[in-house]
N, C-alpha and C. Protein backbone atom coordinates (compact mmCIF):
# COMPACT_ATOMS: atom_id res chain seq x y z
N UNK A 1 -46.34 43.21 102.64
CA UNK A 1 -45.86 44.51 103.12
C UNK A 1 -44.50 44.79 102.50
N UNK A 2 -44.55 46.14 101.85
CA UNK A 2 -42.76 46.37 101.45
C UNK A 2 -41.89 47.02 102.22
N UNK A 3 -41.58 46.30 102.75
CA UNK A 3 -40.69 47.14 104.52
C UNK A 3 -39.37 47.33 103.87
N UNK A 4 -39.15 47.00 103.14
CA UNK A 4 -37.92 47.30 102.63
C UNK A 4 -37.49 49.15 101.11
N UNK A 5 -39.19 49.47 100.68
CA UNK A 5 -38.98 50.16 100.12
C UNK A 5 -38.89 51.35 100.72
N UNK A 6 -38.37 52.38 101.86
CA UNK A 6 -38.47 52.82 102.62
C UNK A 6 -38.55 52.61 104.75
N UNK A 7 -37.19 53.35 105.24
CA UNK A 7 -37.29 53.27 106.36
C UNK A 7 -38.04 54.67 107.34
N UNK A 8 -39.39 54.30 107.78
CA UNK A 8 -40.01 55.22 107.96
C UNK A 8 -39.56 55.84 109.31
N UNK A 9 -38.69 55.53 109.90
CA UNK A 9 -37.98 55.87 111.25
C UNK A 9 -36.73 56.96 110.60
N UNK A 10 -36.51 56.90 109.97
CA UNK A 10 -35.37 58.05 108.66
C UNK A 10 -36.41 58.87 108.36
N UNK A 11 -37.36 58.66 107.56
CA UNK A 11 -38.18 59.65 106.90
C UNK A 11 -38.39 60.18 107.79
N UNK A 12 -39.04 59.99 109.45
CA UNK A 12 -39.97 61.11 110.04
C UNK A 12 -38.69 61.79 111.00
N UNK A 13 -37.88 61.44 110.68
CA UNK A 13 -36.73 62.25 110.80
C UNK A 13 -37.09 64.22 110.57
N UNK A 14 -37.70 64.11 109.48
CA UNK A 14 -38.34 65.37 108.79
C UNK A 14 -39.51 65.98 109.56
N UNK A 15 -40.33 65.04 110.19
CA UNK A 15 -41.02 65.89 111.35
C UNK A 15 -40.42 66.03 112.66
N UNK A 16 -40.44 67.68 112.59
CA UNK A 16 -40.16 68.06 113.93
C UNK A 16 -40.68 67.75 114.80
N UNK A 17 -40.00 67.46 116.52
CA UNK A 17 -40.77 66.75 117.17
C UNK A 17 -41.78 68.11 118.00
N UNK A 18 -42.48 67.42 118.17
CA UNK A 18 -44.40 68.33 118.66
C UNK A 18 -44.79 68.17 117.61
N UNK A 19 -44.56 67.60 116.54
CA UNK A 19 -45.78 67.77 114.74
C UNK A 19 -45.95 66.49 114.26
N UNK A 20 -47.01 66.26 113.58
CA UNK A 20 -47.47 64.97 112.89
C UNK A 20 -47.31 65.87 111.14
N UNK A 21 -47.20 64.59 110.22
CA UNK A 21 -47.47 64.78 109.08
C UNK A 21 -48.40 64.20 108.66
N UNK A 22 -49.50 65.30 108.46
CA UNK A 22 -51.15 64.96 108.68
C UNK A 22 -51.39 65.01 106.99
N UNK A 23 -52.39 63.96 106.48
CA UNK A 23 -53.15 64.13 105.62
C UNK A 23 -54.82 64.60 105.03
N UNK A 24 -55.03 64.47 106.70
CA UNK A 24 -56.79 64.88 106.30
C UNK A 24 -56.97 65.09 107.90
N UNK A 25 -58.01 65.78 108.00
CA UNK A 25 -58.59 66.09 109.30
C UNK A 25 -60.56 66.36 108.90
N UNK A 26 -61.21 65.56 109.92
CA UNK A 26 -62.64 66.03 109.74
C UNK A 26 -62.79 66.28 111.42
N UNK A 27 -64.00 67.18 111.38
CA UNK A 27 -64.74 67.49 112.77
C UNK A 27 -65.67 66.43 112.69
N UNK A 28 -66.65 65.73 113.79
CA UNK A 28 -68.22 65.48 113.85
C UNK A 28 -67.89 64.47 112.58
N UNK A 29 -67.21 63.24 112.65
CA UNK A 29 -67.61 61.92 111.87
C UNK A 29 -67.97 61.19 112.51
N UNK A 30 -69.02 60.54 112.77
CA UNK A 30 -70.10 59.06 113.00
C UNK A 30 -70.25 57.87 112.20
N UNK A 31 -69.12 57.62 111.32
CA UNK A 31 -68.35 56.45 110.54
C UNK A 31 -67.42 55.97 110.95
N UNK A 32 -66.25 56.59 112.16
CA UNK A 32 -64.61 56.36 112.18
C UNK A 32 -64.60 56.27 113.56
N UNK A 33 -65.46 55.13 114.63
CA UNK A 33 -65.76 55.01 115.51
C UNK A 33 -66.98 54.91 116.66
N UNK A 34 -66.85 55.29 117.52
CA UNK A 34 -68.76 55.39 118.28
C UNK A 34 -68.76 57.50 118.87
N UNK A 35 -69.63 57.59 118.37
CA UNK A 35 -70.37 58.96 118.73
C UNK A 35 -69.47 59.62 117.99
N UNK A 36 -69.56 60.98 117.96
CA UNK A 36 -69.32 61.43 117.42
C UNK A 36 -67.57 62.26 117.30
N UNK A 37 -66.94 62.55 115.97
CA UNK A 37 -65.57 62.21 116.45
C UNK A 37 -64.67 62.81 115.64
N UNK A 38 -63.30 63.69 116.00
CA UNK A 38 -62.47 63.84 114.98
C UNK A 38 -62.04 62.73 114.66
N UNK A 39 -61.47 62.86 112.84
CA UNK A 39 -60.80 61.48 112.67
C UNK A 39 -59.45 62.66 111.97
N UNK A 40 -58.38 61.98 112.53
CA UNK A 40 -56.68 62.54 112.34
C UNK A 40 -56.64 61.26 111.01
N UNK A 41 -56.04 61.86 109.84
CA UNK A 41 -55.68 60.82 108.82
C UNK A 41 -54.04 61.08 108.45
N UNK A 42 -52.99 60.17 109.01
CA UNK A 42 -51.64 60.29 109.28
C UNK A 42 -51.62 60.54 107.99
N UNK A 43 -50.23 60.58 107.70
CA UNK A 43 -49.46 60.42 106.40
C UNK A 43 -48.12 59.30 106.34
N UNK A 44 -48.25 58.40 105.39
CA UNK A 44 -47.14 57.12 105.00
C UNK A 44 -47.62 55.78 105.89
N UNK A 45 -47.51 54.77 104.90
CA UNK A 45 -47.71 53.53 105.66
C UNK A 45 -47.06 53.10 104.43
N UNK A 46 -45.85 51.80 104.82
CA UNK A 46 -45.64 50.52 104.20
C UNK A 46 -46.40 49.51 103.07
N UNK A 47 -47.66 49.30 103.46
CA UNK A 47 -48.49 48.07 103.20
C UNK A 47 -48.88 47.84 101.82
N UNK A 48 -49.40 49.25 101.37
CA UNK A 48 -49.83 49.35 100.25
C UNK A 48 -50.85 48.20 99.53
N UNK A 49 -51.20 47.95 100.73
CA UNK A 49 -52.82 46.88 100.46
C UNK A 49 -53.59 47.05 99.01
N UNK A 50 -53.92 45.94 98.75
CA UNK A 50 -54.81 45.45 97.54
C UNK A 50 -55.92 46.21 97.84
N UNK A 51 -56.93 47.17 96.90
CA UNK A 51 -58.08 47.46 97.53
C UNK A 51 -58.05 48.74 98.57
N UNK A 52 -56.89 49.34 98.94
CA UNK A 52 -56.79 49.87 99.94
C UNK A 52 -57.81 51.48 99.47
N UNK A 53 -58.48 52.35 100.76
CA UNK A 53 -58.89 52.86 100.89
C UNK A 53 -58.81 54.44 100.66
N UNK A 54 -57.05 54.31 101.01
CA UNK A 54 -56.37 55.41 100.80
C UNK A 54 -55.14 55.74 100.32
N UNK A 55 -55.00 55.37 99.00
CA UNK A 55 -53.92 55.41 98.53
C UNK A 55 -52.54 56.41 98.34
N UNK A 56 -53.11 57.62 98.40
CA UNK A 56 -52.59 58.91 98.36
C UNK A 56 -51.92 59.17 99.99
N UNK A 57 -51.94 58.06 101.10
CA UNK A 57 -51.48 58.44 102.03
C UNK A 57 -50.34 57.37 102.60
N UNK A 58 -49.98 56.70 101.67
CA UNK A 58 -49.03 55.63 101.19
C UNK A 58 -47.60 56.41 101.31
N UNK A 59 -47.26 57.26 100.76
CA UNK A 59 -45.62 58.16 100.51
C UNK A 59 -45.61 58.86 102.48
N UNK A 60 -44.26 58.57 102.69
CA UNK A 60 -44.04 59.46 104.01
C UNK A 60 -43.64 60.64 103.40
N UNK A 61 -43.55 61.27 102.37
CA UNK A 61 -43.37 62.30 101.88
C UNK A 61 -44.23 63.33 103.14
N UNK A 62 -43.69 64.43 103.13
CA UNK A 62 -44.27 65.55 104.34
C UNK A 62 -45.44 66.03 103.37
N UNK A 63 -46.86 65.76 103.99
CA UNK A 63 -48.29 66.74 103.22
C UNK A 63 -48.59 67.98 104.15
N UNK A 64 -48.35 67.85 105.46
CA UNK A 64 -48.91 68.81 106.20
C UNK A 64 -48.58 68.79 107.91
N UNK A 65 -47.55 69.55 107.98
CA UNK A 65 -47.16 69.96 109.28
C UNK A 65 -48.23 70.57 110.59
N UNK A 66 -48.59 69.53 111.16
CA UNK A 66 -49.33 70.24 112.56
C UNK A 66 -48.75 69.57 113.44
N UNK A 67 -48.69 71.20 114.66
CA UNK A 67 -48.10 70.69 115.98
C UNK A 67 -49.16 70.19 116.87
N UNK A 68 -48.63 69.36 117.44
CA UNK A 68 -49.34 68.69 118.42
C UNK A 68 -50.32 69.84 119.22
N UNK A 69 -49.40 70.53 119.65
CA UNK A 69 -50.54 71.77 120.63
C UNK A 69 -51.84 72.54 119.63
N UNK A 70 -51.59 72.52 118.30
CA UNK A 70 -52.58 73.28 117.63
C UNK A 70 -53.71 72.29 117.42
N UNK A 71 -53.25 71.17 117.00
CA UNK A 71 -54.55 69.95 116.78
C UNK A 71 -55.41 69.72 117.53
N UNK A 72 -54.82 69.61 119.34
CA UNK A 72 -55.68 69.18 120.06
C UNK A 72 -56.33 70.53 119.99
N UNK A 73 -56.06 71.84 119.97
CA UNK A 73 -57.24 72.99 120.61
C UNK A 73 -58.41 72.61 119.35
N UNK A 74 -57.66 72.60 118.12
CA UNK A 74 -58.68 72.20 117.12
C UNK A 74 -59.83 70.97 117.29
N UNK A 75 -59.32 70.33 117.79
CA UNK A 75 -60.19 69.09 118.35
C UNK A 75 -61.13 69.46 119.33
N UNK A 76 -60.60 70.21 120.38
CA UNK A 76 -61.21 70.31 121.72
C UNK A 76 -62.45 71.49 121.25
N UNK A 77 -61.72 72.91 120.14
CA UNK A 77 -62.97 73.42 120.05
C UNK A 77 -64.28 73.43 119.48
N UNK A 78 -64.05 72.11 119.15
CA UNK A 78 -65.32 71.92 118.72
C UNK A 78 -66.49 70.78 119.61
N UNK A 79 -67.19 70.99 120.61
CA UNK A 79 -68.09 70.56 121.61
C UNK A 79 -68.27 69.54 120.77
N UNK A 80 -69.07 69.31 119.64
CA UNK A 80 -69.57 67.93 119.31
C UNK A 80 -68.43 66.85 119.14
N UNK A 81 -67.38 66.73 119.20
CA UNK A 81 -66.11 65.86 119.43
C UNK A 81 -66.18 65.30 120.68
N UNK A 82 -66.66 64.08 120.77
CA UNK A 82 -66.32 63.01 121.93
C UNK A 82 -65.67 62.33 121.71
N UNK A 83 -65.20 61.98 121.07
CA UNK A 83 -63.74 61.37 120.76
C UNK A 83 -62.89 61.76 119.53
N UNK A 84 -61.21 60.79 119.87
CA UNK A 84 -60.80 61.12 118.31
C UNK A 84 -60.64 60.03 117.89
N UNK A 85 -60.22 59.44 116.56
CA UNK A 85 -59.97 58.98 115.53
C UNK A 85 -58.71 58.67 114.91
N UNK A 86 -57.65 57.91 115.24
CA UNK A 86 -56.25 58.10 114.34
C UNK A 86 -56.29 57.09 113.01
N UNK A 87 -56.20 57.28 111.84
CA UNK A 87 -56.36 56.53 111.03
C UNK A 87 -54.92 57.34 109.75
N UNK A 88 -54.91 56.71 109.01
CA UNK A 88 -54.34 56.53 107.61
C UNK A 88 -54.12 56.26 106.59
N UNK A 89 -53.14 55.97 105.71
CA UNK A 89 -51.31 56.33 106.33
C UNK A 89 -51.55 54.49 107.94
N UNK A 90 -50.48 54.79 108.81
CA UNK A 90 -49.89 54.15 109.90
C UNK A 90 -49.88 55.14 110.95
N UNK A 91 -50.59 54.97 111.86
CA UNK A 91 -50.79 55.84 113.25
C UNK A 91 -49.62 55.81 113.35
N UNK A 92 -49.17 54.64 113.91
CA UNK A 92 -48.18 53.90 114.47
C UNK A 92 -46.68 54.35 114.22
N UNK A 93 -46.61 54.48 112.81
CA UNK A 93 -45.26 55.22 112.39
C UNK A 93 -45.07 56.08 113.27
N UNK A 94 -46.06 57.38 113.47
CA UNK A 94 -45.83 58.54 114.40
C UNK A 94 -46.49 58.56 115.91
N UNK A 95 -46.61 57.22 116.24
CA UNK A 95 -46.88 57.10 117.85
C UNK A 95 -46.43 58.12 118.41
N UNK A 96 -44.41 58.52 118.82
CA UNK A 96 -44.99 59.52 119.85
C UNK A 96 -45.70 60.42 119.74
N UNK A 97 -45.61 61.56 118.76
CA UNK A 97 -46.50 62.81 118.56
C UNK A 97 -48.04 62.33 119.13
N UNK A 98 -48.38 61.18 118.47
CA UNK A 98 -50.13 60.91 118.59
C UNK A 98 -49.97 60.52 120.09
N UNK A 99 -49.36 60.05 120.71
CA UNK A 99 -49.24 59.54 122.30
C UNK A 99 -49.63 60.73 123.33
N UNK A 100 -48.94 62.15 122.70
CA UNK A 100 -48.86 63.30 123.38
C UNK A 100 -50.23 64.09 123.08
N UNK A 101 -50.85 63.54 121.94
CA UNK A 101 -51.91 64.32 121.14
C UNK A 101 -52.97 63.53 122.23
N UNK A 102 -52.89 62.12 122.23
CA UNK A 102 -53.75 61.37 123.24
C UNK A 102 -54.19 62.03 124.03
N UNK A 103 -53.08 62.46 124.81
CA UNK A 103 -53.27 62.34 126.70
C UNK A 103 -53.64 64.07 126.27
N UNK A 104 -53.32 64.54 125.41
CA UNK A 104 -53.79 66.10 125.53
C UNK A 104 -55.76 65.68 125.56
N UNK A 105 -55.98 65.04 124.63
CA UNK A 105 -57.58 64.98 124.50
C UNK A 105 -57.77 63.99 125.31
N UNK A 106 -57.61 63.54 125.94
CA UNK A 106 -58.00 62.59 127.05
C UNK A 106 -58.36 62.99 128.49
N UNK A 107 -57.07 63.78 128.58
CA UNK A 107 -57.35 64.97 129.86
C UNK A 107 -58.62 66.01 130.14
N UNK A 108 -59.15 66.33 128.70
CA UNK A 108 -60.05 66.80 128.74
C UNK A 108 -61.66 65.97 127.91
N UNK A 109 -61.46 64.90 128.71
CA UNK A 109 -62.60 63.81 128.49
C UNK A 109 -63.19 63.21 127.40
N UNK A 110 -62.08 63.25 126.29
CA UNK A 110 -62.49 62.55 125.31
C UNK A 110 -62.04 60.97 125.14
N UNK A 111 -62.31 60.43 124.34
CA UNK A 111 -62.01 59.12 124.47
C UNK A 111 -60.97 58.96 122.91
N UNK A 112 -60.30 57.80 122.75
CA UNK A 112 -59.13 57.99 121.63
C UNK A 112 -59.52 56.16 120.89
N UNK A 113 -59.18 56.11 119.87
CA UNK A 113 -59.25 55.21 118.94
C UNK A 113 -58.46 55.17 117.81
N UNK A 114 -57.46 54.00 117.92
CA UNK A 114 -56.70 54.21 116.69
C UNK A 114 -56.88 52.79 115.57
N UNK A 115 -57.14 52.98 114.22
CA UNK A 115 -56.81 52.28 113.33
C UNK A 115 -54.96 51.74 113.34
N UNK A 116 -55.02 50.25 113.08
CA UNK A 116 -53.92 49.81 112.54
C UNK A 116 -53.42 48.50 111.66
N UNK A 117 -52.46 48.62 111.07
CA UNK A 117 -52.21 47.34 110.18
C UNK A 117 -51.30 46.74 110.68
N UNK A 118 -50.78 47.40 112.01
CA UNK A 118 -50.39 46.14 112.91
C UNK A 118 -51.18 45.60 113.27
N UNK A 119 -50.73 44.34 114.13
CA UNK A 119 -51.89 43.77 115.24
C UNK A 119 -51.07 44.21 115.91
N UNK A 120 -51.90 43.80 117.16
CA UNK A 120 -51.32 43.97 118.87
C UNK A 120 -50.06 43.31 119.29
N UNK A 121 -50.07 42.14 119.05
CA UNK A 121 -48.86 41.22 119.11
C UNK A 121 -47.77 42.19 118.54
N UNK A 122 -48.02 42.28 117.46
CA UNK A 122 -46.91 43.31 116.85
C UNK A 122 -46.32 44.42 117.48
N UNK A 123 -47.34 45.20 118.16
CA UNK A 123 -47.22 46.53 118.51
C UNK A 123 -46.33 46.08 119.55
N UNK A 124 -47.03 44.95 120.49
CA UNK A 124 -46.82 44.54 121.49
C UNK A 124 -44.99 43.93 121.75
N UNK A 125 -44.23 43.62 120.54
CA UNK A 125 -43.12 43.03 120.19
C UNK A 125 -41.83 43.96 120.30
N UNK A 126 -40.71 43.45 120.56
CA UNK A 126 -39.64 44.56 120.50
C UNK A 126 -39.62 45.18 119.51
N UNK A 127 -40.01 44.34 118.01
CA UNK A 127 -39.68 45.00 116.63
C UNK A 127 -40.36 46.54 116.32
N UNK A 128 -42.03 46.76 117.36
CA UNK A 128 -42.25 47.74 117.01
C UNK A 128 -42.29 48.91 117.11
N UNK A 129 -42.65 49.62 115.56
CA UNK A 129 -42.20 51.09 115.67
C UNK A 129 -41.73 52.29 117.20
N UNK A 130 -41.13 52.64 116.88
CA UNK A 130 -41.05 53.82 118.22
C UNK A 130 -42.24 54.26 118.52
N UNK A 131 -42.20 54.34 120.24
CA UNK A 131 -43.35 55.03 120.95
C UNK A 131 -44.20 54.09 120.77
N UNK A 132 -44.34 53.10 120.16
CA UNK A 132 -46.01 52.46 120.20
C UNK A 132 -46.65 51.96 121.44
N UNK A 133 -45.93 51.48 122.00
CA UNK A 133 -46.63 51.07 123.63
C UNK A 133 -46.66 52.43 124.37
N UNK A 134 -46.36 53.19 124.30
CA UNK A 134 -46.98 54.37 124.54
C UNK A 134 -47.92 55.00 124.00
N UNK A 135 -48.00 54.83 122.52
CA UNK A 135 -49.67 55.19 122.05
C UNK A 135 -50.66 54.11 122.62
N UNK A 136 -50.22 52.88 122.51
CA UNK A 136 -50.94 51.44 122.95
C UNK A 136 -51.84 52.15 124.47
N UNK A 137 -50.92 52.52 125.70
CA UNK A 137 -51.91 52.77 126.80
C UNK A 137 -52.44 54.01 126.65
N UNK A 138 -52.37 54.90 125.55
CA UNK A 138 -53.35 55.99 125.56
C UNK A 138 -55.02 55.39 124.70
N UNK A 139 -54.67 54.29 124.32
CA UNK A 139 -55.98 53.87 123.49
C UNK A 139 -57.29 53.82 124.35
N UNK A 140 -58.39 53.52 124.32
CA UNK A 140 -59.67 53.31 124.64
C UNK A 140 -59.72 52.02 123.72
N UNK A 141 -59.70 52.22 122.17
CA UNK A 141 -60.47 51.14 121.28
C UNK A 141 -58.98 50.97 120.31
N UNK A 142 -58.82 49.57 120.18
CA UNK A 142 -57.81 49.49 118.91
C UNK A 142 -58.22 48.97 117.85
N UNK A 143 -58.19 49.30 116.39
CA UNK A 143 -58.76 48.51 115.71
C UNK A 143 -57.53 47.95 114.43
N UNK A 144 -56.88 46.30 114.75
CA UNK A 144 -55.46 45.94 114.16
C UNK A 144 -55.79 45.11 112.64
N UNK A 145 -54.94 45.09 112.29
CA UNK A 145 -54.68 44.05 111.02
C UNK A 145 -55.18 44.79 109.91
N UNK A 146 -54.10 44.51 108.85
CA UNK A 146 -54.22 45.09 107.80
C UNK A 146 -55.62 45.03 106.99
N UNK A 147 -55.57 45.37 105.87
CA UNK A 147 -56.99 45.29 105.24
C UNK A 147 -56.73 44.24 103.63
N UNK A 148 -57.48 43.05 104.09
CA UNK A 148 -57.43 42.19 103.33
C UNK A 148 -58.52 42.00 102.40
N UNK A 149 -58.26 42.43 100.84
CA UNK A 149 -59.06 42.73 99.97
C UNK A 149 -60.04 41.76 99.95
N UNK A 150 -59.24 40.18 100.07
CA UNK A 150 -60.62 38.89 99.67
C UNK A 150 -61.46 38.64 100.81
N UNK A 151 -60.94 39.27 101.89
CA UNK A 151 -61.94 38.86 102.87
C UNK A 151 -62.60 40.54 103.66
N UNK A 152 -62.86 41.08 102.54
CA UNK A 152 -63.93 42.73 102.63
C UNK A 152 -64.62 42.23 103.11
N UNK A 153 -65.66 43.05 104.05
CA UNK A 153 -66.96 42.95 104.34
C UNK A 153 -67.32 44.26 104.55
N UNK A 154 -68.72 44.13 103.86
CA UNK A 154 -69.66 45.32 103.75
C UNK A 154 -70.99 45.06 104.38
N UNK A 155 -70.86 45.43 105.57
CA UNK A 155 -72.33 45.01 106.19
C UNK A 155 -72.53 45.91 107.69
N UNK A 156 -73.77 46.17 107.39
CA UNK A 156 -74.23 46.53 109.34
C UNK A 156 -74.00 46.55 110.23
N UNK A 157 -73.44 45.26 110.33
CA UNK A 157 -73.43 44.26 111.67
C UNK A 157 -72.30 44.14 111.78
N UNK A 158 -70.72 44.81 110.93
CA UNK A 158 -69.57 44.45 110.81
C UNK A 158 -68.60 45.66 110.61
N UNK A 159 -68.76 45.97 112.28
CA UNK A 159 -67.36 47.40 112.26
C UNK A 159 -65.98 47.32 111.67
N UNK A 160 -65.64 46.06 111.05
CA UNK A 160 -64.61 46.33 110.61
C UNK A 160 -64.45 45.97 109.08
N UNK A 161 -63.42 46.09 108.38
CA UNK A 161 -63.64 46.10 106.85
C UNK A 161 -63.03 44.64 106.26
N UNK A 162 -62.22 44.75 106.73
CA UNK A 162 -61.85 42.73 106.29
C UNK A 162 -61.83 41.76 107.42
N UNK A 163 -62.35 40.73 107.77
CA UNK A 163 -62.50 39.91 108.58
C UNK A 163 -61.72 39.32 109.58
N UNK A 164 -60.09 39.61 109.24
CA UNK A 164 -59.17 39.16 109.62
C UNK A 164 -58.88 40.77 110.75
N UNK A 165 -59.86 41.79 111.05
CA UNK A 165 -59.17 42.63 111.35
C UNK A 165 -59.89 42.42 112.84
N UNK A 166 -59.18 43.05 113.95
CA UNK A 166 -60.21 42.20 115.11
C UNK A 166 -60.15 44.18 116.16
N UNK A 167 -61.28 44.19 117.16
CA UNK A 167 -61.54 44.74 117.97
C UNK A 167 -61.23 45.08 119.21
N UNK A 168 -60.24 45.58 119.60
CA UNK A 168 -59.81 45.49 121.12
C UNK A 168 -59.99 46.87 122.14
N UNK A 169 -61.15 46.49 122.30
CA UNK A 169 -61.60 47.63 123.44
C UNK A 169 -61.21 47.93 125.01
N UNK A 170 -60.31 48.61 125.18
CA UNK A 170 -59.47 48.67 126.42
C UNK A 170 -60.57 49.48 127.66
N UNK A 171 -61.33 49.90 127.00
CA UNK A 171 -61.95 50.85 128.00
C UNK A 171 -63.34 50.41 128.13
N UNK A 172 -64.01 49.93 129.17
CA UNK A 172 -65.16 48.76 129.56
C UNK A 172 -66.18 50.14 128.74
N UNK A 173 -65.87 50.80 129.25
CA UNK A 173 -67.07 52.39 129.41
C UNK A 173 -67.48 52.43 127.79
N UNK A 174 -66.60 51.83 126.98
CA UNK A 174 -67.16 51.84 125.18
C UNK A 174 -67.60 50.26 124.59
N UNK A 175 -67.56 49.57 125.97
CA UNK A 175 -67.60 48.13 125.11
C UNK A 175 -69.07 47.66 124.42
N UNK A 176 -70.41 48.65 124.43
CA UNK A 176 -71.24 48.62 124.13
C UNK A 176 -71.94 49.84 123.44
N UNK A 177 -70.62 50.36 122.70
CA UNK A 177 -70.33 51.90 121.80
C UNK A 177 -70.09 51.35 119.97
N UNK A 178 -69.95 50.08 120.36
CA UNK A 178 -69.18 49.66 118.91
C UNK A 178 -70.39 49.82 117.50
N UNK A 179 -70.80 50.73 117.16
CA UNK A 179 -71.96 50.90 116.41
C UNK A 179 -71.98 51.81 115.34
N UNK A 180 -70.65 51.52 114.88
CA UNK A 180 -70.38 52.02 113.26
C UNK A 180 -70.24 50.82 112.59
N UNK A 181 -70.64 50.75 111.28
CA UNK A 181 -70.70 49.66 110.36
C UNK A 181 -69.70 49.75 109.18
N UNK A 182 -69.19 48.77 108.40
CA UNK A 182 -68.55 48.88 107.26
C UNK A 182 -69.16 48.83 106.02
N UNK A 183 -70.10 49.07 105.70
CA UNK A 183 -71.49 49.69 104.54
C UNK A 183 -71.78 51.01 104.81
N UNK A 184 -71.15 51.90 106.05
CA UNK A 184 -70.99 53.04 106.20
C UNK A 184 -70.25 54.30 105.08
N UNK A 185 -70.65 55.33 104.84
CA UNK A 185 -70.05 56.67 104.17
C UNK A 185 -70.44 57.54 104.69
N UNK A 186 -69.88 59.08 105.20
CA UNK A 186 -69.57 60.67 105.16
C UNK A 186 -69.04 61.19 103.53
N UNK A 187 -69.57 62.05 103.80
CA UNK A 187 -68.89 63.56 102.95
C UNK A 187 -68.99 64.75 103.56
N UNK A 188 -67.88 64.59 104.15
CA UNK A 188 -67.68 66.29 104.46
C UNK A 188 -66.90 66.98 103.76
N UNK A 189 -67.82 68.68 103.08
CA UNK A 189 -67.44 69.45 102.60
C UNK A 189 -66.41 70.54 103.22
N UNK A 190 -65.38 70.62 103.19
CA UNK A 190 -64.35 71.61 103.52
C UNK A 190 -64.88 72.76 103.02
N UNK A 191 -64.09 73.76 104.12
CA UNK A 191 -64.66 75.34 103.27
C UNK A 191 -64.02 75.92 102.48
N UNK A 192 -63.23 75.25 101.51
CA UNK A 192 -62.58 75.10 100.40
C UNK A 192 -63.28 74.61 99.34
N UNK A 193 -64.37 73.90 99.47
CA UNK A 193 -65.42 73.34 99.01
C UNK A 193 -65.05 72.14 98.84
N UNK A 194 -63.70 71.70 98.74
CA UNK A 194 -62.74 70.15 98.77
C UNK A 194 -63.82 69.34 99.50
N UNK A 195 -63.73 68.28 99.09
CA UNK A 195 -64.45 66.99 100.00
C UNK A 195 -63.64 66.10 100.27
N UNK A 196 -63.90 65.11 101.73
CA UNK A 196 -63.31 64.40 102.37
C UNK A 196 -64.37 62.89 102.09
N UNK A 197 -64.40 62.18 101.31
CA UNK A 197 -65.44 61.01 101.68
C UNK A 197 -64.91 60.04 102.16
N UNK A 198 -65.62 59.30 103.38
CA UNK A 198 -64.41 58.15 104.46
C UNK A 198 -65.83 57.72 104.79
N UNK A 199 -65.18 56.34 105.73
CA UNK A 199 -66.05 55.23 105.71
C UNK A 199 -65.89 54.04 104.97
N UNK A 200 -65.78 52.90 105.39
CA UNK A 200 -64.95 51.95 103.95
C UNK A 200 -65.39 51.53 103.23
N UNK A 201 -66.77 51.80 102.38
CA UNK A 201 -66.38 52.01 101.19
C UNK A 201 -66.36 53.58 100.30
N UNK A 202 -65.94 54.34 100.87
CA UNK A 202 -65.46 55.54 100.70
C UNK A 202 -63.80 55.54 100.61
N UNK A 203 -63.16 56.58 99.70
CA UNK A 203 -62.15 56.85 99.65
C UNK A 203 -61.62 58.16 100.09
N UNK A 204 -60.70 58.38 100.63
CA UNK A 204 -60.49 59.70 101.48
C UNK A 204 -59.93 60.86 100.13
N UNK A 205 -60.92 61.82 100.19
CA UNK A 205 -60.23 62.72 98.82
C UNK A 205 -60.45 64.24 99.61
N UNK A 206 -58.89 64.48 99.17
CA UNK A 206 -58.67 66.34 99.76
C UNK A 206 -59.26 67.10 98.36
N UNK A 207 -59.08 66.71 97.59
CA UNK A 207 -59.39 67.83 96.09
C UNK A 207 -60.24 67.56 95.26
């Protein structure tokens, strides 16, 4: 991890607070969790993993300003959304915003899931990022540890993408929901005609 090439607690300095600096948004994905689901794709993470999935969401550079209040209606109006999705980029960098984004879609009965390249311990530690134990009890499902190129897995039977990454389902009501695979892909077409392809072995592309 290069924790040193950038302090991402300075950078999001630049988002105003109520806004995330979003890189991708899909409606209705059935790859980026159980049933069906927005997936939020942050912007900036540290790690810059071997192999990584999404490279273009690496810079905390600002891609796209949304306020918290506009995302969730976006989320909420669309009925086939039973849950959301936080992925990246680092949720985590922008815990509070996503904390507030939580409990907005939660309140109105969705369920929440976030990707991370922390683990729990981590999150769980004084060292980490702001707000995270506050995104931590808005979770349902956590899914931690970075993504370790030599130990990929591509299979059916294996919701997560490198082996070392583990499952922590907070909410009993999904503990028999876990039924996305990592041999999984989407393409959703934007009405821009842009495509989004996710799923791991998919790469997330706006253009």
């Amino acid at each position: 991890m290069t924790e040193n090439k950038v302090n991402p607690d300075l950078t999001q300095r630049e988002v105003p607070p109520g806004y995330l600096n979003v890189m991708g948004y899909v409606d209705e994905s059935e790859v980026n969790g159980p049933g069906c689901r927005a997936v939020v794709w942050v912007q900036g993470c540290l790690r810059e993993c071997v192999g990584c999935f999404n490279v273009a969401s690496w810079s905390f550079d600002v891609n796209e300003l949304v306020s918290v209040d506009g995302l969730a209606r976006k989320i909420l109006g669309n009925s086939r959304n039973q849950g959301v999705t936080f992925s990246g980029g680092e949720p985590f960098w922008q815990a509070p915003a996503l904390a507030s984004l939580a409990r907005k879609v939660k309140a109105a009965g969705l369920n929440v899931m976030s990707f991370s390249g922390f683990t729990l311990e981590q999150l769980q530690s004084p060292s980490a990022p702001v707000g995270a134990g506050e995104l931590l009890a808005q979770l349902d499902i956590l899914i931690d540890g970075a993504y370790i190129q030599s130990l990929a897995v591509n299979s059916p039977s294996s919701p997560v993408s490198s082996s070392n990454q583990r499952i922590h389902v907070f909410n009993p009501a999904l503990q028999d929901q876990i039924t996305w695979a990592s041999d999984q892909i989407e393409i959703h077409i934007l009405k821009d005609g842009s495509r989004i392809i996710t799923g791991y072995q998919g790469q997330l592309e706006l253009a």
